[in-house]
N, C-alpha and C. Protein backbone atom coordinates (compact mmCIF):
# COMPACT_ATOMS: atom_id res chain seq x y z
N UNK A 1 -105.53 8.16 -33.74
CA UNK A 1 -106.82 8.50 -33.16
C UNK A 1 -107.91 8.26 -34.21
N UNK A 2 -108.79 7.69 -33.55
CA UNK A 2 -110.39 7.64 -34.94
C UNK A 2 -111.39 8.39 -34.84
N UNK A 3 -111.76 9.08 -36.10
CA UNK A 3 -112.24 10.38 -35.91
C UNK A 3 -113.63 9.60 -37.09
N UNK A 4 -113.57 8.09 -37.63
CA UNK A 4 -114.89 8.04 -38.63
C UNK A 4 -115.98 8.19 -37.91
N UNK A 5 -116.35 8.27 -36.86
CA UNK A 5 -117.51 8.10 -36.90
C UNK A 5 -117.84 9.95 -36.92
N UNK A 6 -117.51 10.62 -36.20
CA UNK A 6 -117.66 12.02 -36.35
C UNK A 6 -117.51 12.57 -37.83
N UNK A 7 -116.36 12.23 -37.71
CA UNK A 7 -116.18 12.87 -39.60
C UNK A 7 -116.98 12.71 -40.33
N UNK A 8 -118.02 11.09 -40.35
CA UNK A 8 -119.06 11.14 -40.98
C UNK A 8 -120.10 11.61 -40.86
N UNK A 9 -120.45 12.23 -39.51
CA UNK A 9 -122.30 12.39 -39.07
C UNK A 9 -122.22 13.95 -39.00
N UNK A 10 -121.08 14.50 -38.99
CA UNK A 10 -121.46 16.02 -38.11
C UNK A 10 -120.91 16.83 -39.63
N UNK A 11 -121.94 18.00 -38.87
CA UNK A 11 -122.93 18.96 -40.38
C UNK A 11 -121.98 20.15 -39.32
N UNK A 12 -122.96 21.43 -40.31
CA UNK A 12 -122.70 22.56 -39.95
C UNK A 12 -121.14 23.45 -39.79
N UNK A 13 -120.91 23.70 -38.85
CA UNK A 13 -119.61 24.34 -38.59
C UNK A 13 -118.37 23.22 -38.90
N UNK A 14 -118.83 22.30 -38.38
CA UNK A 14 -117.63 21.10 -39.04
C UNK A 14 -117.36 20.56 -40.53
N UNK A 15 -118.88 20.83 -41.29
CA UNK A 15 -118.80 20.22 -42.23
C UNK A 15 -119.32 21.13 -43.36
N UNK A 16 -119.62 22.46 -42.78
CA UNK A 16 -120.08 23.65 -43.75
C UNK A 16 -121.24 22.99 -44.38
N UNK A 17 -122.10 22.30 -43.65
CA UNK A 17 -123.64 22.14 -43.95
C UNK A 17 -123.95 20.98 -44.94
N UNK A 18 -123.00 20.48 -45.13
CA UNK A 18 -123.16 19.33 -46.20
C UNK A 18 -123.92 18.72 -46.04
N UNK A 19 -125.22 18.11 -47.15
CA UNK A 19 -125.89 17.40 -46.66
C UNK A 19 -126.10 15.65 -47.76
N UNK A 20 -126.37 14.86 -46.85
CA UNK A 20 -126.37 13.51 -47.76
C UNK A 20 -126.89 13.47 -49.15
N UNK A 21 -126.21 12.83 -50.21
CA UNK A 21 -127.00 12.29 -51.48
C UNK A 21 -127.84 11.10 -51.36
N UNK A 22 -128.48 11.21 -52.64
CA UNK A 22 -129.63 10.38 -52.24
C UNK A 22 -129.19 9.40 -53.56
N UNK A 23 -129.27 8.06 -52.72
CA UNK A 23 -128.70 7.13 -54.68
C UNK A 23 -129.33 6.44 -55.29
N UNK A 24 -130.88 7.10 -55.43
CA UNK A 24 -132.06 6.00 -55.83
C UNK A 24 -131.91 6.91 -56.99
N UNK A 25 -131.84 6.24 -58.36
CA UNK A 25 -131.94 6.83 -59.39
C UNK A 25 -132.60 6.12 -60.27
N UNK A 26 -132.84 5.59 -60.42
CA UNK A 26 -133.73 4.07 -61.67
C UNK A 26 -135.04 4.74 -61.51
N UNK A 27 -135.70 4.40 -63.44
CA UNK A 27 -136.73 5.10 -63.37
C UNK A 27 -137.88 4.03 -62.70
N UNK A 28 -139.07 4.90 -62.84
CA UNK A 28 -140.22 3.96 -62.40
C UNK A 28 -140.27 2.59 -62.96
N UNK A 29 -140.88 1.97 -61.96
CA UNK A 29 -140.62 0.18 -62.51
C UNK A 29 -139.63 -0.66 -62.82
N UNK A 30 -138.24 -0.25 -62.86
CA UNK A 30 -136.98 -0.82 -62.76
C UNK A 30 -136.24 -0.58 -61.46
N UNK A 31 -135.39 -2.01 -61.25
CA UNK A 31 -134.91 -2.21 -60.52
C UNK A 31 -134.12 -1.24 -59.94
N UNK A 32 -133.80 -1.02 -58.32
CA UNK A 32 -132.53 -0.21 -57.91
C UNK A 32 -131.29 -1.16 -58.06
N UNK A 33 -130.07 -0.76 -58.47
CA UNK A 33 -128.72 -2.22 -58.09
C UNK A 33 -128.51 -2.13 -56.16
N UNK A 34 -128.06 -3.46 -55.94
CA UNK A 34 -128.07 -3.38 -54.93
C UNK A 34 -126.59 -2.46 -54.42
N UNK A 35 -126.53 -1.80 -53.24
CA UNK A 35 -125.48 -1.38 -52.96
C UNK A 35 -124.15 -2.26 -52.88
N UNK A 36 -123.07 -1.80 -53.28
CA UNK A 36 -121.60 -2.72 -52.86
C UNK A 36 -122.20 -3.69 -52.01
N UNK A 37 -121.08 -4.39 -51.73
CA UNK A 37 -121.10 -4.87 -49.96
C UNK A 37 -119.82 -4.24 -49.28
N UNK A 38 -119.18 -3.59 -49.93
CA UNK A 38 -118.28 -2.60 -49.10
C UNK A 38 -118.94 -1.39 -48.37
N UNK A 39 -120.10 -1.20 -49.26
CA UNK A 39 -120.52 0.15 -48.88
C UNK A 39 -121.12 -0.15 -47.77
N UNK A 40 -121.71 -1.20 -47.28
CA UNK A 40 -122.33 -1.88 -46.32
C UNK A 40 -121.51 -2.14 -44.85
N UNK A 41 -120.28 -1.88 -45.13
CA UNK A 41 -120.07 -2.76 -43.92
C UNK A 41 -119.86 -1.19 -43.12
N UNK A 42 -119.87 -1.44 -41.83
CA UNK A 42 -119.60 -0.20 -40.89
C UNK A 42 -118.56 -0.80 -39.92
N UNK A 43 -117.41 -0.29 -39.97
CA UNK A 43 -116.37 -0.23 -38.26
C UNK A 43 -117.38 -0.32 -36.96
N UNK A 44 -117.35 -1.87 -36.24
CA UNK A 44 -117.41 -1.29 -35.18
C UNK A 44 -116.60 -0.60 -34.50
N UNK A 45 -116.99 0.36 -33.43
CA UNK A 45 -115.76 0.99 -32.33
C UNK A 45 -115.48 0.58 -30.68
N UNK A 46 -114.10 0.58 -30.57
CA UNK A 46 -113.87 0.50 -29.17
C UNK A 46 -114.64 1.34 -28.59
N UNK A 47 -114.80 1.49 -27.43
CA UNK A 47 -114.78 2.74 -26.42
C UNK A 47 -114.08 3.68 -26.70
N UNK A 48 -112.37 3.68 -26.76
CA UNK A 48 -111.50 4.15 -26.59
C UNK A 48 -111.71 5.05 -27.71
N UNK A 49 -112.13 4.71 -28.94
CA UNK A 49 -112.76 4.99 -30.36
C UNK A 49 -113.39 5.70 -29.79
N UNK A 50 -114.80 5.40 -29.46
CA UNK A 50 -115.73 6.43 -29.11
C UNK A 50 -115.17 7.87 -27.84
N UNK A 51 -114.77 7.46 -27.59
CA UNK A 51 -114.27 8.55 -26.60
C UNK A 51 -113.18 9.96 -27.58
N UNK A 52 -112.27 9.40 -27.93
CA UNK A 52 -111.49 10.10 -29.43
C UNK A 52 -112.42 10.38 -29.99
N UNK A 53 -113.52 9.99 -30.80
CA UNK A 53 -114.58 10.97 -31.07
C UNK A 53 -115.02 11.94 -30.34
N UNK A 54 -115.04 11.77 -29.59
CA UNK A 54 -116.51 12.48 -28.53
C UNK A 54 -115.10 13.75 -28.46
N UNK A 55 -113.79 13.70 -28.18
CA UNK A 55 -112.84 14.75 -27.56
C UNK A 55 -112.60 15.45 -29.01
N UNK A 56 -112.72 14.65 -30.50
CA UNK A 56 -112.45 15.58 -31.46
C UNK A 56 -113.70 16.29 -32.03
N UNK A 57 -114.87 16.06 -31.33
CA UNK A 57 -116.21 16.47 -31.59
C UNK A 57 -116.44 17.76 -30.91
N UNK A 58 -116.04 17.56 -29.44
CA UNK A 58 -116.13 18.96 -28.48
C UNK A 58 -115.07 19.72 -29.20
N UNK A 59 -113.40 19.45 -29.11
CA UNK A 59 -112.21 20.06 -29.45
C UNK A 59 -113.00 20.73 -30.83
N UNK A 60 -113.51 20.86 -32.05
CA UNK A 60 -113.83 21.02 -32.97
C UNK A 60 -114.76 21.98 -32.93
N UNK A 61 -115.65 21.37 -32.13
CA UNK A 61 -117.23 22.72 -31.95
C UNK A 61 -116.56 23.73 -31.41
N UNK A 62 -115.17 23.69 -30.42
CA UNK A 62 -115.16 25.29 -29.78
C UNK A 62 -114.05 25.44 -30.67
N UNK A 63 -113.23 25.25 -31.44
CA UNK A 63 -112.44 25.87 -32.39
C UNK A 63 -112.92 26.40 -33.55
N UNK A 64 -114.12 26.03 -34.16
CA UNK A 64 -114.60 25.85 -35.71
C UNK A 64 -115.80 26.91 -35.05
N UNK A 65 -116.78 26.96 -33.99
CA UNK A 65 -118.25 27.26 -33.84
C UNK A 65 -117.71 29.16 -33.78
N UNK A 66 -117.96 30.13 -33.97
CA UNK A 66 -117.81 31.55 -34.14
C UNK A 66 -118.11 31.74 -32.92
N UNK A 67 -119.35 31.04 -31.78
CA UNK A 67 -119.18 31.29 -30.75
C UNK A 67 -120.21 30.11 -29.97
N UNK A 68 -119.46 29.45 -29.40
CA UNK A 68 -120.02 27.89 -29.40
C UNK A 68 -120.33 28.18 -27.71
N UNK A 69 -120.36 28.78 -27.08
CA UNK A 69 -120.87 29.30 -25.91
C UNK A 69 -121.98 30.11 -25.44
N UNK A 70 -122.72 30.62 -26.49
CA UNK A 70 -123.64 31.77 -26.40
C UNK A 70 -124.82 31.28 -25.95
N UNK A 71 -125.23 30.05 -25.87
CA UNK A 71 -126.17 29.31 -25.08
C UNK A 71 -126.19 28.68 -23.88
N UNK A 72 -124.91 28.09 -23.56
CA UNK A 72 -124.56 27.20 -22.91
C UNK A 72 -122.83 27.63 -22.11
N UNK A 73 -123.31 27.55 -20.82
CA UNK A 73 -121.88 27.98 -20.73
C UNK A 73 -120.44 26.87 -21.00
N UNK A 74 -119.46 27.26 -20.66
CA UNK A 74 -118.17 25.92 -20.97
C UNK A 74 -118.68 25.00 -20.21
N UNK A 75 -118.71 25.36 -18.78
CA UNK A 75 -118.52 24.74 -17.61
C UNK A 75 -119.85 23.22 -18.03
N UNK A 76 -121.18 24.06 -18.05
CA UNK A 76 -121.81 22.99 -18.32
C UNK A 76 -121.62 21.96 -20.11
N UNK A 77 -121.16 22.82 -20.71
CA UNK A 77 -120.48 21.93 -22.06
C UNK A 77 -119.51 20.80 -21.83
N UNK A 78 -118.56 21.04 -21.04
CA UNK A 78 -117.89 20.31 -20.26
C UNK A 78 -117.82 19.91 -19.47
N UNK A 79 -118.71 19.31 -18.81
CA UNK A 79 -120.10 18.87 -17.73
C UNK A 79 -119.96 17.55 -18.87
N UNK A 80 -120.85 17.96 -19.80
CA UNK A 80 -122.26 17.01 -20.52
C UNK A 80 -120.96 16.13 -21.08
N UNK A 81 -120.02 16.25 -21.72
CA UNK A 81 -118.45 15.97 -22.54
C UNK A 81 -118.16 14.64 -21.64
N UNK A 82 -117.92 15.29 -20.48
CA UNK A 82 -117.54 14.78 -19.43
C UNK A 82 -118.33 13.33 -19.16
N UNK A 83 -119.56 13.85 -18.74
CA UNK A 83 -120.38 12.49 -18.25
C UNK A 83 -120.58 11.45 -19.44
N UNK A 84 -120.93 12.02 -20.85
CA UNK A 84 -120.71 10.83 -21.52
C UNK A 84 -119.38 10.33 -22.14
N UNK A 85 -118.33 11.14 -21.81
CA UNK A 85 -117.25 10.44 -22.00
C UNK A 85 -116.99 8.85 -20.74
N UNK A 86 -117.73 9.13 -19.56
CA UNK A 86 -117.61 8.26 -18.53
C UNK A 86 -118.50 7.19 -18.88
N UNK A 87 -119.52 7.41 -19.44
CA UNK A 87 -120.52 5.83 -19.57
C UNK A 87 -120.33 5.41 -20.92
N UNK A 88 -119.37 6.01 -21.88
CA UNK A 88 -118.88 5.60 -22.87
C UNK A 88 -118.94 3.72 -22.60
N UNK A 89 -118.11 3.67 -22.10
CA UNK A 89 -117.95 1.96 -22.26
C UNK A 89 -119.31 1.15 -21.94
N UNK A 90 -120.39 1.53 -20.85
CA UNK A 90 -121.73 0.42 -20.81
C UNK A 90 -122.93 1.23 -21.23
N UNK A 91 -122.54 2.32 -22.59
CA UNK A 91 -123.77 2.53 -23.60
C UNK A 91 -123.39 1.65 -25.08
N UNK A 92 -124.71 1.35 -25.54
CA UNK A 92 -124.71 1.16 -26.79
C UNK A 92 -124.27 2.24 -28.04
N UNK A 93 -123.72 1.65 -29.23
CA UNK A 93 -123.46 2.60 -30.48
C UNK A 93 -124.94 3.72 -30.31
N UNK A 94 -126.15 3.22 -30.11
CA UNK A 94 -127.39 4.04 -30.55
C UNK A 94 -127.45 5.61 -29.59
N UNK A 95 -127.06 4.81 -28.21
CA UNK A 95 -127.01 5.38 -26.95
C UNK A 95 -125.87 6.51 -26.93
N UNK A 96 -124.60 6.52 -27.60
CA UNK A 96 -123.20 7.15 -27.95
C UNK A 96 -123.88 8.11 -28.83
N UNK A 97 -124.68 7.83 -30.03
CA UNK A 97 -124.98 9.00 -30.92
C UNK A 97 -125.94 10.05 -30.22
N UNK A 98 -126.47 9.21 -29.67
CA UNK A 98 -128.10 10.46 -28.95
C UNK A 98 -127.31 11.19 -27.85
N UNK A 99 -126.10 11.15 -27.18
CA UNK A 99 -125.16 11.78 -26.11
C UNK A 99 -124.44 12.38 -26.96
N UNK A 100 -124.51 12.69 -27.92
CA UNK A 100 -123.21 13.27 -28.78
C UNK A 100 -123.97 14.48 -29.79
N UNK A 101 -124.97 13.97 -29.82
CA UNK A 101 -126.44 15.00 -30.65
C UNK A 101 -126.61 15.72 -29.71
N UNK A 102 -126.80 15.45 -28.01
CA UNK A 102 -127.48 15.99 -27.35
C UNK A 102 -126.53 17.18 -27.00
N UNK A 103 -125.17 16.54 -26.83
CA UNK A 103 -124.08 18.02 -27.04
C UNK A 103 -124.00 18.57 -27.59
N UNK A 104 -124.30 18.25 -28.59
CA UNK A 104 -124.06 19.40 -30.12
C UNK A 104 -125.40 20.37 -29.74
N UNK A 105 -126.53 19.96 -29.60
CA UNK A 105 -128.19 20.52 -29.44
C UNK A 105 -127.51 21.55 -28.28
N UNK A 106 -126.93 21.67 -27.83
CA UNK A 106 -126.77 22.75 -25.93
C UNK A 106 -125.64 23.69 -26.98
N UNK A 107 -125.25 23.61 -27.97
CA UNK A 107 -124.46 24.87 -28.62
C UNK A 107 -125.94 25.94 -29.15
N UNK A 108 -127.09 25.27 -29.11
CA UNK A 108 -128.03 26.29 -29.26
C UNK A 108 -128.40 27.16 -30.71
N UNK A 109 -128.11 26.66 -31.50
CA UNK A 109 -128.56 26.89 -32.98
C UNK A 109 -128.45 26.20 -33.67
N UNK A 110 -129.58 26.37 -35.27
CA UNK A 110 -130.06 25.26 -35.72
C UNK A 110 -129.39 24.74 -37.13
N UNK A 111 -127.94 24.72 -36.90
CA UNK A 111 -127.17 24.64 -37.81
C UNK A 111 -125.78 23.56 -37.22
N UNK A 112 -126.06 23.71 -35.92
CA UNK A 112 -124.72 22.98 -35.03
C UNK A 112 -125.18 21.91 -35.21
N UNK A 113 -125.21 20.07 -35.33
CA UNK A 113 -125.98 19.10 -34.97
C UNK A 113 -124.63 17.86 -35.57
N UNK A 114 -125.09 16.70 -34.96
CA UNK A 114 -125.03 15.72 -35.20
C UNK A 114 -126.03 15.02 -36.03
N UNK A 115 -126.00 14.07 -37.32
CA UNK A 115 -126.72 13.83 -37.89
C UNK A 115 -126.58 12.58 -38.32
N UNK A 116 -127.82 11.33 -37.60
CA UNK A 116 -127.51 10.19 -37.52
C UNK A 116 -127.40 9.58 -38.90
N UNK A 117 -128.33 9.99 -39.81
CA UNK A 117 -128.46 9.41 -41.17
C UNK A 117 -127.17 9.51 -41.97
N UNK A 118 -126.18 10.77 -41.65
CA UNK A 118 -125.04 10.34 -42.55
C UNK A 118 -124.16 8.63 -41.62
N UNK A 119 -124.91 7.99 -40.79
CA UNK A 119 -123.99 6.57 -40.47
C UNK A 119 -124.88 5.84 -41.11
N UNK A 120 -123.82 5.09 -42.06
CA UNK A 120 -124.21 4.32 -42.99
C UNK A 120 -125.07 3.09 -42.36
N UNK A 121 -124.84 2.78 -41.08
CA UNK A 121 -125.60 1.90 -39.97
C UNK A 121 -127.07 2.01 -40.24
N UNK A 122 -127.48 3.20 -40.24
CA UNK A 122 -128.98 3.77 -39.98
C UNK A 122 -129.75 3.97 -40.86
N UNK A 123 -129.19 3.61 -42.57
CA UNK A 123 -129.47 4.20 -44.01
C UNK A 123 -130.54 2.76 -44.17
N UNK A 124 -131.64 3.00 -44.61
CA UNK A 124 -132.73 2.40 -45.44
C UNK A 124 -131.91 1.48 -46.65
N UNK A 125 -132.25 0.15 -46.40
CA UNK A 125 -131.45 -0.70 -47.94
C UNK A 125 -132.37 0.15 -48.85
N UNK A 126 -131.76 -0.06 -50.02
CA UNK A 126 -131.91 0.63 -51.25
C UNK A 126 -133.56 0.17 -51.86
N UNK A 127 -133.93 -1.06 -52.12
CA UNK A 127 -134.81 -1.76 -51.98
C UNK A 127 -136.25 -1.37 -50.98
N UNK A 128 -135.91 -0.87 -49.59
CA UNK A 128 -137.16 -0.41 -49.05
C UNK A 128 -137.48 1.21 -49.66
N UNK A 129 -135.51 1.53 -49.90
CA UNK A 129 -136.46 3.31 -50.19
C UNK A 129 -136.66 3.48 -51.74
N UNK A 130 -136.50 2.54 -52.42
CA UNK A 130 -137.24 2.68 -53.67
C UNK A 130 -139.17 2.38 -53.54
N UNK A 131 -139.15 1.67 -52.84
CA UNK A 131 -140.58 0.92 -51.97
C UNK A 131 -141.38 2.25 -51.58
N UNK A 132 -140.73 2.74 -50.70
CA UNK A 132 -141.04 3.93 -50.44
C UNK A 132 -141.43 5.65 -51.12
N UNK A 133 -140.77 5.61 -51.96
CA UNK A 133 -140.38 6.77 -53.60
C UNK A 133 -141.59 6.44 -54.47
N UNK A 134 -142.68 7.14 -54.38
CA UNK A 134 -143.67 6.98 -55.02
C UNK A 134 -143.62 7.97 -56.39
């Protein structure tokens, strides 16, 4: 079963709040190195992929969350699970993360989440966020 793409993005109860490093370190006026090209590349996923996410993402929030219901009942948690487990196959990767945030967002506190920036997909080359780092 493939669990990278979850394992990488999701915070909080899954991940005890961890949050990304930042790898711009060069002082002012010198160069950043460019990243690997390993570090670069990202898995695309099947469906089938995305779906094994999406079941170890829910399976996880109600085992790990202290009380992953107090907002939202099952029924509609497993509702929302449900429907994007079904259009899994004719959404895009972008479209899969914002259905998978949006489940996590209905556990109702501000610690539960999906978090797109830990996919290495979505990360600023090194080069614009030095550009940026005033």
């Amino acid at each position: 079963m493939h669990k990278a793409f979850v394992n990488a993005v999701m915070l909080s109860t899954l991940c005890c709040g961890s949050l990304p490093s930042v790898a711009i370190a060069a002082p002012m006026g010198q160069a950043v190195p460019p990243a690997p090209a390993s570090a670069a590349a990202v898995p695309t996923l099947t469906a089938e992929q995305w779906r094994a996410d999406l079941r170890f993402m829910a399976a996880e929030l109600e085992r790990r969350h202290a009380n992953v219901f107090h907002a939202v009942s099952r029924q509609a948690f497993t509702a929302a699970v449900a429907d994007l487990d079904a259009r899994i196959p004719s959404l895009q990767r972008n479209e899969i993360i914002v259905g998978m945030m949006r489940i996590a967002a209905m556990v109702g506190d501000g610690h539960t989440r999906v978090d797109p920036r830990k996919d290495r997909k979505m990360a600023f080359p090194l080069a614009a966020a030095q550009t940026l780092s005033v």
